[in-house]
Protein backbone atom coordinates (compact mmCIF):
# COMPACT_ATOMS: atom_id res chain seq x y z
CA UNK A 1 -0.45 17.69 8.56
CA UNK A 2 -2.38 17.98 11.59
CA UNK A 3 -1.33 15.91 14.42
CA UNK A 4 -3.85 13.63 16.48
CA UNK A 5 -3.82 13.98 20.10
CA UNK A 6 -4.47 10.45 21.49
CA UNK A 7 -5.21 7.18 19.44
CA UNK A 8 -6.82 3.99 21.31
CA UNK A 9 -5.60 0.57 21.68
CA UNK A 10 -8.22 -0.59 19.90
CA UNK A 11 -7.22 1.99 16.84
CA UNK A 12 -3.95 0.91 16.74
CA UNK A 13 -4.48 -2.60 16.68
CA UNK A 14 -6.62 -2.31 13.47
CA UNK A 15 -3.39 -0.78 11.73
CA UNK A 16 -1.55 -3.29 9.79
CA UNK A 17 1.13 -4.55 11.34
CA UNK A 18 5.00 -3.78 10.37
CA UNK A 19 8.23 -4.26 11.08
CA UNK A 20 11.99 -3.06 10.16
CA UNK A 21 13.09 -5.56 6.99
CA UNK A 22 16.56 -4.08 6.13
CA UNK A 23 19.93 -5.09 7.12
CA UNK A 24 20.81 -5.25 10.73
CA UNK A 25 24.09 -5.67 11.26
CA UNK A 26 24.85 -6.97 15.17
CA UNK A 27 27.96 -5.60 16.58
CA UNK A 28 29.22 -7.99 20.04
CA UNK A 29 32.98 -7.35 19.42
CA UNK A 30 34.95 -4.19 20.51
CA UNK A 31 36.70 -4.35 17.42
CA UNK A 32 33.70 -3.67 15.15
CA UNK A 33 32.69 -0.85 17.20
CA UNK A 34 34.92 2.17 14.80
CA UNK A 35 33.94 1.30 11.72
CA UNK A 36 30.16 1.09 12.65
CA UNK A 37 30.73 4.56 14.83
CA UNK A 38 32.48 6.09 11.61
CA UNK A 39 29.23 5.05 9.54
CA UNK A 40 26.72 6.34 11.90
CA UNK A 41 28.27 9.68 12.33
CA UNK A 42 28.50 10.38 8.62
CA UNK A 43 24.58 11.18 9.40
CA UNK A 44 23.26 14.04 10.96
CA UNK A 45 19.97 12.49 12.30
CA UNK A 46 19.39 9.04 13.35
CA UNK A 47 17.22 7.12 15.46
CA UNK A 48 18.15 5.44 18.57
CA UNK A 49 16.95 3.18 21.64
CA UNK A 50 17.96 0.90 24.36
CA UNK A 51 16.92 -2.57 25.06
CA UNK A 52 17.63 -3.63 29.00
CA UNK A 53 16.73 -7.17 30.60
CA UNK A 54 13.32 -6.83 32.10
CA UNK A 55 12.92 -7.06 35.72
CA UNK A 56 10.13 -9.10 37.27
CA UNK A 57 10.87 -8.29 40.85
CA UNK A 58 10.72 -5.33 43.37
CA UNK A 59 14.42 -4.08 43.81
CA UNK A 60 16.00 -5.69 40.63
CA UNK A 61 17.31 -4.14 37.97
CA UNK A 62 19.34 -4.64 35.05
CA UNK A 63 22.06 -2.85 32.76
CA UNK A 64 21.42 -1.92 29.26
CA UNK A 65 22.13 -4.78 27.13
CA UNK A 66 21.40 -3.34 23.68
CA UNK A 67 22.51 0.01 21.65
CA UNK A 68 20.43 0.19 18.43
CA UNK A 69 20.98 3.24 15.65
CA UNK A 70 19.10 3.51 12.70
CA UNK A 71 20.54 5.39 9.07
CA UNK A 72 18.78 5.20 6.24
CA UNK A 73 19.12 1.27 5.00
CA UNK A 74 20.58 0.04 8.10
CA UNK A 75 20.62 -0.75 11.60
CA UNK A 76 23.02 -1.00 14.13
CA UNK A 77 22.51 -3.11 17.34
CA UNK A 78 25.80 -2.72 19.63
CA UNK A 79 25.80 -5.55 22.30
CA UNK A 80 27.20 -4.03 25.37
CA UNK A 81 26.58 -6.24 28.16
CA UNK A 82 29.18 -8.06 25.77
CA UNK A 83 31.32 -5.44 24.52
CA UNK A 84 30.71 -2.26 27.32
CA UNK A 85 30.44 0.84 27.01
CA UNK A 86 33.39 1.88 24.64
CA UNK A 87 35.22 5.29 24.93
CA UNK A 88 34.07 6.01 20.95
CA UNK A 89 30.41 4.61 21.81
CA UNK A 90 30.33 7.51 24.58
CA UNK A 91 32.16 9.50 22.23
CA UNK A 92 28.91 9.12 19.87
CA UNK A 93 26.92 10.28 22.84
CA UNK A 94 28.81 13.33 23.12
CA UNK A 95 28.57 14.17 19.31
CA UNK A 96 26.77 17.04 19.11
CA UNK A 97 26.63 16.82 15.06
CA UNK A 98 24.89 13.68 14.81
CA UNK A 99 21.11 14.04 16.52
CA UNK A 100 20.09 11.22 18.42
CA UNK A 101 16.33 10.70 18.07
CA UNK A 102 14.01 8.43 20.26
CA UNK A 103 11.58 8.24 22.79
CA UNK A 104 12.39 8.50 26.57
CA UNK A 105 15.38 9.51 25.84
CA UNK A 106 15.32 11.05 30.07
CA UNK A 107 15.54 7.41 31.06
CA UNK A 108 17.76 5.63 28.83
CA UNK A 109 20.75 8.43 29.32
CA UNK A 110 20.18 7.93 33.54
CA UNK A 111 20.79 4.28 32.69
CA UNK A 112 23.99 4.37 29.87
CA UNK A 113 25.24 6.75 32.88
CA UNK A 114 25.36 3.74 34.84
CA UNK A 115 27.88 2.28 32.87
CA UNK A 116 29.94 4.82 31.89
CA UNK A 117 30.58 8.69 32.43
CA UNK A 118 29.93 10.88 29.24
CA UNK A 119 28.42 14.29 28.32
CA UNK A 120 25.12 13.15 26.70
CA UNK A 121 24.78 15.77 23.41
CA UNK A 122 22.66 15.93 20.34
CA UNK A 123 19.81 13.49 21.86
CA UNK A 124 16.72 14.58 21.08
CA UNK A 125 13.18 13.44 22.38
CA UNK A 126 10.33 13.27 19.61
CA UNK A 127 8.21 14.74 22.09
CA UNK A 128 10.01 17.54 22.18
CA UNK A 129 9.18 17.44 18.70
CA UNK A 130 5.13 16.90 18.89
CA UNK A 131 4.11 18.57 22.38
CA UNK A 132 3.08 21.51 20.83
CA UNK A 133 1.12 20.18 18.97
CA UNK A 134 -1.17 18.81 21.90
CA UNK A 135 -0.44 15.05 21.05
CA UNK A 136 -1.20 13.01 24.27
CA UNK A 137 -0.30 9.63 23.59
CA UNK A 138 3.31 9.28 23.62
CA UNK A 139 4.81 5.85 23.56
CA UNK A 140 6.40 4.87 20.45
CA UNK A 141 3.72 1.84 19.58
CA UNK A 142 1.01 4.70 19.78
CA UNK A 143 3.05 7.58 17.88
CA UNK A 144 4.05 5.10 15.50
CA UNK A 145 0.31 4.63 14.52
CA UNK A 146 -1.16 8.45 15.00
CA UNK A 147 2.23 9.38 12.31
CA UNK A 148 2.98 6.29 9.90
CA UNK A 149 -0.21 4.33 10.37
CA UNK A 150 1.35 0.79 11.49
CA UNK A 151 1.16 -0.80 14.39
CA UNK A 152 4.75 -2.36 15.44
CA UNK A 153 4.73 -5.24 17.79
CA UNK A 154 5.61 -4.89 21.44
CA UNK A 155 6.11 -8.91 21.69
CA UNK A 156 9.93 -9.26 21.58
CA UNK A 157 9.98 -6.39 24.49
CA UNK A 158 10.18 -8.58 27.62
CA UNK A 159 12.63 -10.73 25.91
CA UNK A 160 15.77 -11.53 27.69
CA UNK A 161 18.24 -9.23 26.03
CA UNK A 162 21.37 -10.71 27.88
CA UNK A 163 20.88 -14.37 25.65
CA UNK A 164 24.72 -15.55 24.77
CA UNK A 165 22.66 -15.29 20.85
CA UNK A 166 19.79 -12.30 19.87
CA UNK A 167 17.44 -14.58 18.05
CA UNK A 168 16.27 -13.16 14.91
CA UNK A 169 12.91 -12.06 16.41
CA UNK A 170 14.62 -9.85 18.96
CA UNK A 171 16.92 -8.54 15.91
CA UNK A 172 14.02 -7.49 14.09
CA UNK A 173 12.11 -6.20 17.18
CA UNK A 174 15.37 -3.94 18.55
CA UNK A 175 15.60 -2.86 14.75
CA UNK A 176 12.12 -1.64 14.15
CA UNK A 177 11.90 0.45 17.51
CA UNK A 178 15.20 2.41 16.13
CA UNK A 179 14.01 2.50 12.98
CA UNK A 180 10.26 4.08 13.47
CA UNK A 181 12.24 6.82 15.56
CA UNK A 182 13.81 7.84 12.02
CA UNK A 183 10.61 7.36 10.21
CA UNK A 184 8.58 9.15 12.65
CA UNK A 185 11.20 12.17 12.07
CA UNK A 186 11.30 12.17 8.40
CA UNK A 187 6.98 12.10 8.36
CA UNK A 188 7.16 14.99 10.58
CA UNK A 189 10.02 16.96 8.79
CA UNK A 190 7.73 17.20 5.46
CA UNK A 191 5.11 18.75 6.99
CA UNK A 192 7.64 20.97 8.47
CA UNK A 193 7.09 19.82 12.15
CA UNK A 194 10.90 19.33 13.42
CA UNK A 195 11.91 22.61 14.33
């Protein structure tokens, strides 16, 4: 496989569109939190992102709201403006066996700091994965189209993720940005691209 270096807006948005349809199971109560934890680590890569209220003003700035982890068949969206910032979720963080894969990843750990002190281990960026191989574009929308050929919608993004309920859209939408990060991996890991 031969990786493209940049793709246009205009390429991607000719891509059929896609989206995670699996099973999403929402986690917004501290006593859920082991069991999911205890499923997630039984894998050694997964893929991972944050979801934060946006801001819309100079100055303001929000908390991350939403944990999501992707394993094969499922994904996990932990609600922590609801439940925090558990001692085993930062225990996850600091699990060196299970590799945390996303985009970003620089950003998201200043901003789970925020919230509570842990040792961030086994994250790992896909750029880290791809820079070698000259690719330019990096968001996820863009990667998701140069690797898997779909485009994944961005409209759910500015969404407010502190809403007493996640509407279904915003499940899907938190999902599907966890979920390409584990797709993305296993496309590049048969053509032998994830050392």
């Amino acid at each position: 496989m031969t990786l493209r270096e940049r793709i246009s807006s205009e390429e991607v948005n000719a891509l059929p569109l896609r989206a995670y349809s699996g099973k999403i199971i929402l986690i917004d109560k501290e006593e859920d939190v082991e069991e999911a934890v205890l499923e997630i680590e039984k894998h050694s890569i997964v893929g991972f992102d944050t979801e934060s209220k946006p801001s819309f003003q100079k100055g303001e700035f929000h908390h991350v709201s939403l944990l999501q982890f992707a394993i094969p068949g499922k994904v996990y969206l932990f609600r922590i403006n609801i439940i925090g910032l558990t001692e085993r979720i930062r225990s996850l963080f600091e699990n060196p066996h299970v590799i945390k894969l996303g985009v970003a990843l620089h950003d998201d750990i200043i901003d789970l700091k925020k919230l509570g002190k842990f040792s961030p281990k086994g994250f790992r960026d896909i750029h880290s994965l791809i820079k070698k191989h000259g690719v330019v574009n990096t968001g996820l929308r863009k990667l998701a189209a140069m690797i898997l050929g779909f485009r994944i919608s961005k409209s759910q993004q500015t969404s407010n993720w502190e809403n007493p309920v996640l509407n279904r859209s915003q499940q899907v939408y938190a999902a599907t940005d966890a979920w390409v990060c584990l797709k993305i991996y296993e496309k590049l890991n048969e053509f032998g691209i994830t050392d």
